[in-house]
Each structure stands twice: as structure tokens, then as C-alpha cells.
N, C-alpha and C. Protein backbone atom coordinates (compact mmCIF):
# COMPACT_ATOMS: atom_id res chain seq x y z
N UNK A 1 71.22 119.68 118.38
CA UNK A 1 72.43 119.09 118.91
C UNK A 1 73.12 118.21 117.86
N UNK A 2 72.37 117.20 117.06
CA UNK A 2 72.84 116.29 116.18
C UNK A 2 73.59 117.47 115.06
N UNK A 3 72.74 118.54 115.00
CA UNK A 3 73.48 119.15 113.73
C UNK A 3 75.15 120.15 113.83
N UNK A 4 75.31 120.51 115.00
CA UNK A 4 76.44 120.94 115.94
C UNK A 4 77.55 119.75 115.71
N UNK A 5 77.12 118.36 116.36
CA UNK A 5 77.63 117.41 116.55
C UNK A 5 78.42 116.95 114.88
N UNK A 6 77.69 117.05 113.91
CA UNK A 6 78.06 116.74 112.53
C UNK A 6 79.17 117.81 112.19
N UNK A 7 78.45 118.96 112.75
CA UNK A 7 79.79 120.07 112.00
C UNK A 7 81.20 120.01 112.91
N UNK A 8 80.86 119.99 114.33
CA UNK A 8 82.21 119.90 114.78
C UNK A 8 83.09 118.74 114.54
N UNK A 9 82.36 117.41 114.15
CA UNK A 9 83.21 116.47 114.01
C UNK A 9 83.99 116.75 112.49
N UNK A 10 83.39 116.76 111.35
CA UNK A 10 82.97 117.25 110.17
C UNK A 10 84.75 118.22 110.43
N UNK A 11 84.70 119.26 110.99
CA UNK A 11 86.18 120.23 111.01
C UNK A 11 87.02 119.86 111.80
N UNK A 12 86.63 118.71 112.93
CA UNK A 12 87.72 117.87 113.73
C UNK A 12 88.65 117.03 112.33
N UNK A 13 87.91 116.20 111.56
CA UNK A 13 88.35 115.40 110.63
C UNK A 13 89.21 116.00 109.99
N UNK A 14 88.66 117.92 109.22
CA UNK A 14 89.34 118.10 108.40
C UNK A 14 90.64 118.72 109.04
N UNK A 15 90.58 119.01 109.72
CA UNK A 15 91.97 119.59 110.85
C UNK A 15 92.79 118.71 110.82
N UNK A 16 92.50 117.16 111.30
CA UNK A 16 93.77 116.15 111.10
C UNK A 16 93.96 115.95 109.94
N UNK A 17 93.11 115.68 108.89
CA UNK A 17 93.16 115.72 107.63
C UNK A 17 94.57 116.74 107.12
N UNK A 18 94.36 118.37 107.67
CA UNK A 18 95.09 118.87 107.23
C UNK A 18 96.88 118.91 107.90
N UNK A 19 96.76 118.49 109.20
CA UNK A 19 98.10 118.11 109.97
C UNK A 19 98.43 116.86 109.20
N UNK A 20 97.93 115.78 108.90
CA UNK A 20 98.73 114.84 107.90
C UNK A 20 99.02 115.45 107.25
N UNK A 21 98.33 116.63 106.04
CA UNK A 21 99.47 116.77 104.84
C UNK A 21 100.50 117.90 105.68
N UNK A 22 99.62 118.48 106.00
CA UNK A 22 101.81 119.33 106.90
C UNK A 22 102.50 118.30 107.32
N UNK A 23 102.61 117.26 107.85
CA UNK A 23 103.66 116.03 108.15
C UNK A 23 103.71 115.46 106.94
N UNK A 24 103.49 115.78 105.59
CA UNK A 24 103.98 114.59 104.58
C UNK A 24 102.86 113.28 104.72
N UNK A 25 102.48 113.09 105.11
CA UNK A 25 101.02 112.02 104.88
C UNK A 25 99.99 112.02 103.91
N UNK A 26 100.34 112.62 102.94
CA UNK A 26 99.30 112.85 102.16
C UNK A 26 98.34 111.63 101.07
N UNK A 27 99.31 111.16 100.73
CA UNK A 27 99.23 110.09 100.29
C UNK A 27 98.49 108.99 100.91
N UNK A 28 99.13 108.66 101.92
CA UNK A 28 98.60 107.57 102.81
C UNK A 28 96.93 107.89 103.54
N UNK A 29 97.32 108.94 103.69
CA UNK A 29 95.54 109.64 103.86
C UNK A 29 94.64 109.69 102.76
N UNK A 30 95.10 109.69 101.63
CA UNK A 30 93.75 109.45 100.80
C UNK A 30 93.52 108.35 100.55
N UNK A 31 94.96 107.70 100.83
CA UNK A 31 94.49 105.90 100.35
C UNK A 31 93.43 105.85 101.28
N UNK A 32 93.84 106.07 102.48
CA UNK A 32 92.23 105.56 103.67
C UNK A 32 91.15 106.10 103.46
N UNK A 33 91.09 107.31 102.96
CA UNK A 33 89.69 107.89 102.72
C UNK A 33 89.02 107.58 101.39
N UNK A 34 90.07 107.21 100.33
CA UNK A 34 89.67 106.64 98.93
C UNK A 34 88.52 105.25 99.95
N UNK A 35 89.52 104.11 101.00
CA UNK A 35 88.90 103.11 101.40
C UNK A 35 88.14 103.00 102.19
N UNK A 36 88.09 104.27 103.09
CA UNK A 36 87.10 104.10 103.75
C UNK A 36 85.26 104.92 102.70
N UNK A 37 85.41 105.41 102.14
CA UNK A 37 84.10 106.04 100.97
C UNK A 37 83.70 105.09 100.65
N UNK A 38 83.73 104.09 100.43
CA UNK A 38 83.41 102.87 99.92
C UNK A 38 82.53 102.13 101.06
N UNK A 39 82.82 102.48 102.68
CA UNK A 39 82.21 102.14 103.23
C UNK A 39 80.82 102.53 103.24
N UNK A 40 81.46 104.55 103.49
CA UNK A 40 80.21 105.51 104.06
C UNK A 40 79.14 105.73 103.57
N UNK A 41 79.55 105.76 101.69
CA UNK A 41 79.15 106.22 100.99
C UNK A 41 78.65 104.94 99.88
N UNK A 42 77.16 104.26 100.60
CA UNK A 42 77.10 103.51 99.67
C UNK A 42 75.56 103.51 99.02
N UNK A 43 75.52 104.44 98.68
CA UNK A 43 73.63 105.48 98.22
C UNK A 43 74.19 104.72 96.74
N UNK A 44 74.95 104.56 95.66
CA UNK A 44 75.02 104.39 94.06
C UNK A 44 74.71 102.46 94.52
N UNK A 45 75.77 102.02 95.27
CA UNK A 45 75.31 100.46 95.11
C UNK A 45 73.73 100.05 95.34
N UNK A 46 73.86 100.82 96.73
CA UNK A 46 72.32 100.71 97.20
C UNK A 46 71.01 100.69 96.30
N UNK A 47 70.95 101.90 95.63
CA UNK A 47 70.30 102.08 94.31
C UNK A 47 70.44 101.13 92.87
N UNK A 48 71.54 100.82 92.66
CA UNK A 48 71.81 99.76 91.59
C UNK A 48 71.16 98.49 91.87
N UNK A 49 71.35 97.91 93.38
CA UNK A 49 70.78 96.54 93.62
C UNK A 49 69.31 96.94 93.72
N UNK A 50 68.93 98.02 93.74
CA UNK A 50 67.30 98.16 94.41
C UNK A 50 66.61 98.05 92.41
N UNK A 51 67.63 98.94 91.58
CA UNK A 51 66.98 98.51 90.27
C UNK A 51 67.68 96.92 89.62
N UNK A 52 68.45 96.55 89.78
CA UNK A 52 68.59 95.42 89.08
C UNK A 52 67.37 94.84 89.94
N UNK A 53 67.02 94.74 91.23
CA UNK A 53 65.85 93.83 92.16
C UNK A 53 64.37 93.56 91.31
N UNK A 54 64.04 95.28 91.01
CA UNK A 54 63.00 95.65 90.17
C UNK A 54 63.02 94.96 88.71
N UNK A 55 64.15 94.77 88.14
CA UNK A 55 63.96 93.89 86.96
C UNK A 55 64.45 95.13 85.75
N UNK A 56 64.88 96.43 85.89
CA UNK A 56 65.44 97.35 85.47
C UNK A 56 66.65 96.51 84.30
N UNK A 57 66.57 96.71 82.86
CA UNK A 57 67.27 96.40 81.85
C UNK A 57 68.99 97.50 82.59
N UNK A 58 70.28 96.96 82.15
CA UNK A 58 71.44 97.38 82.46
C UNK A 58 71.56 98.91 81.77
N UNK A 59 70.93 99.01 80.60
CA UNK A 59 71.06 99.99 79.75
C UNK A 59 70.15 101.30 80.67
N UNK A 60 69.07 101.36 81.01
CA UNK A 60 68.23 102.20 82.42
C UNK A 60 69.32 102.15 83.50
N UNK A 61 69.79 100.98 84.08
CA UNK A 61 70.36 101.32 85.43
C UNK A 61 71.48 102.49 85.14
N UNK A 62 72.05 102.14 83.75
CA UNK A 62 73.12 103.30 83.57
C UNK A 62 72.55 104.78 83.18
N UNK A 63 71.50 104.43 82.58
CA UNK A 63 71.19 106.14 82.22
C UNK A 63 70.65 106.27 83.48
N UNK A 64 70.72 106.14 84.85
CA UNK A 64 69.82 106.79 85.58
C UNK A 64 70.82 106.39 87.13
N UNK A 65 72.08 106.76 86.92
CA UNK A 65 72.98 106.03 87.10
C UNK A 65 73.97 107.54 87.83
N UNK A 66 72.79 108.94 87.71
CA UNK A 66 74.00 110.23 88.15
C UNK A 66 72.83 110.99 88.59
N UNK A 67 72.99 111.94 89.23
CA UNK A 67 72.17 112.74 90.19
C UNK A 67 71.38 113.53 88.92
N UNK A 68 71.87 113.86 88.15
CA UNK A 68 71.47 114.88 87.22
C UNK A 68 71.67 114.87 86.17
N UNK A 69 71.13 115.96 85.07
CA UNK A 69 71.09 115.18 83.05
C UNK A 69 72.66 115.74 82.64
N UNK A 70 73.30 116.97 83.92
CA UNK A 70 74.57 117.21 83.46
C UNK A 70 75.85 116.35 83.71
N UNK A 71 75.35 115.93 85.04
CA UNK A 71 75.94 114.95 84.99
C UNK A 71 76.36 113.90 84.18
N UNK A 72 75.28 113.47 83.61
CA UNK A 72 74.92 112.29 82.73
C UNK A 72 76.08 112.79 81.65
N UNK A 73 75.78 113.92 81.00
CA UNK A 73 76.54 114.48 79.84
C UNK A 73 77.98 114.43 80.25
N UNK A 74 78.18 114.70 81.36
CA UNK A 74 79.70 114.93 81.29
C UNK A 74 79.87 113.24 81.59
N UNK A 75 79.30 112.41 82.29
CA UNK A 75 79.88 111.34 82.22
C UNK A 75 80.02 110.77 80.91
N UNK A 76 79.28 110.82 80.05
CA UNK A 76 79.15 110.43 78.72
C UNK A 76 80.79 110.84 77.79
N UNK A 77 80.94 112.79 77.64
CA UNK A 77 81.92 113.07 77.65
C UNK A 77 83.21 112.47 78.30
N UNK A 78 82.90 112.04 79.11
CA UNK A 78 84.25 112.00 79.87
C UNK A 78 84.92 110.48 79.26
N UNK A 79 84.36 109.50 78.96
CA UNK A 79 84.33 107.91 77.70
C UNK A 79 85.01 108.41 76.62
């Protein structure tokens, strides 16, 4: 049931999602979702305070700082 419940809400969202941009809202909709991610989505802070807690040097928290080593590379690239 929980997993039903995720997907239908999950394509409820993106449905209004997509009626804002047919009305011209586009903009104003990502500002909220740029502000609201910040809420939902907080697994990178979470993890940062759990290694600065541990005593983790700044130079580790950053290399270990992306899901994966490609990641890592393209973040590197991307500087």
C-alpha cells in the first residue's frame, strides 16, 4: 500500500507540476521546489554534521562528499 501511495502521489505532483508550466508558472514553481529540496532532501547535511561530529579533517568530508568516484570527477571537473 505505502508503495502505490508514493507512486500515485509522486504523478499527482508531477501533473500539477506540469499544469503550472501550461499556465506560464514555471518559474515560480521551481523557485518552490528549488525551496522546498532543501527541506526534503537533507541526506548531504545530515552526513556532513555526522563527519565533522566524528572529528573527520574538511579535506575527507569533501572527498567523500558524492555518491560515487564519477561523480567525484565530474565535480572536480566541473571547478
Amino acid at each position: 500500500m505505502l508503495n502505490s501511495f508514493g507512486t500515485n502521489t509522486w504523478s499527482l505532483l508531477a501533473a500539477g507540476y506540469q499544469i503550472g508550466v501550461y499556465l506560464g508558472m514555471k518559474t515560480e514553481l521551481e523557485g518552490y521546489l528549488d525551496m522546498g529540496y532543501e527541506y526534503v532532501c537533507t541526506c548531504l547535511v545530515d552526513a556532513q554534521g555526522l563527519q565533522e561530529s566524528l572529528g573527520q579533517s574538511p579535506e575527507s568530508i569533501e572527498a567523500f562528499s558524492t555518491c560515487s568516484e564519477g561523480g567525484s570527477n565530474e565535480k572536480i571537473a566541473a571547478e
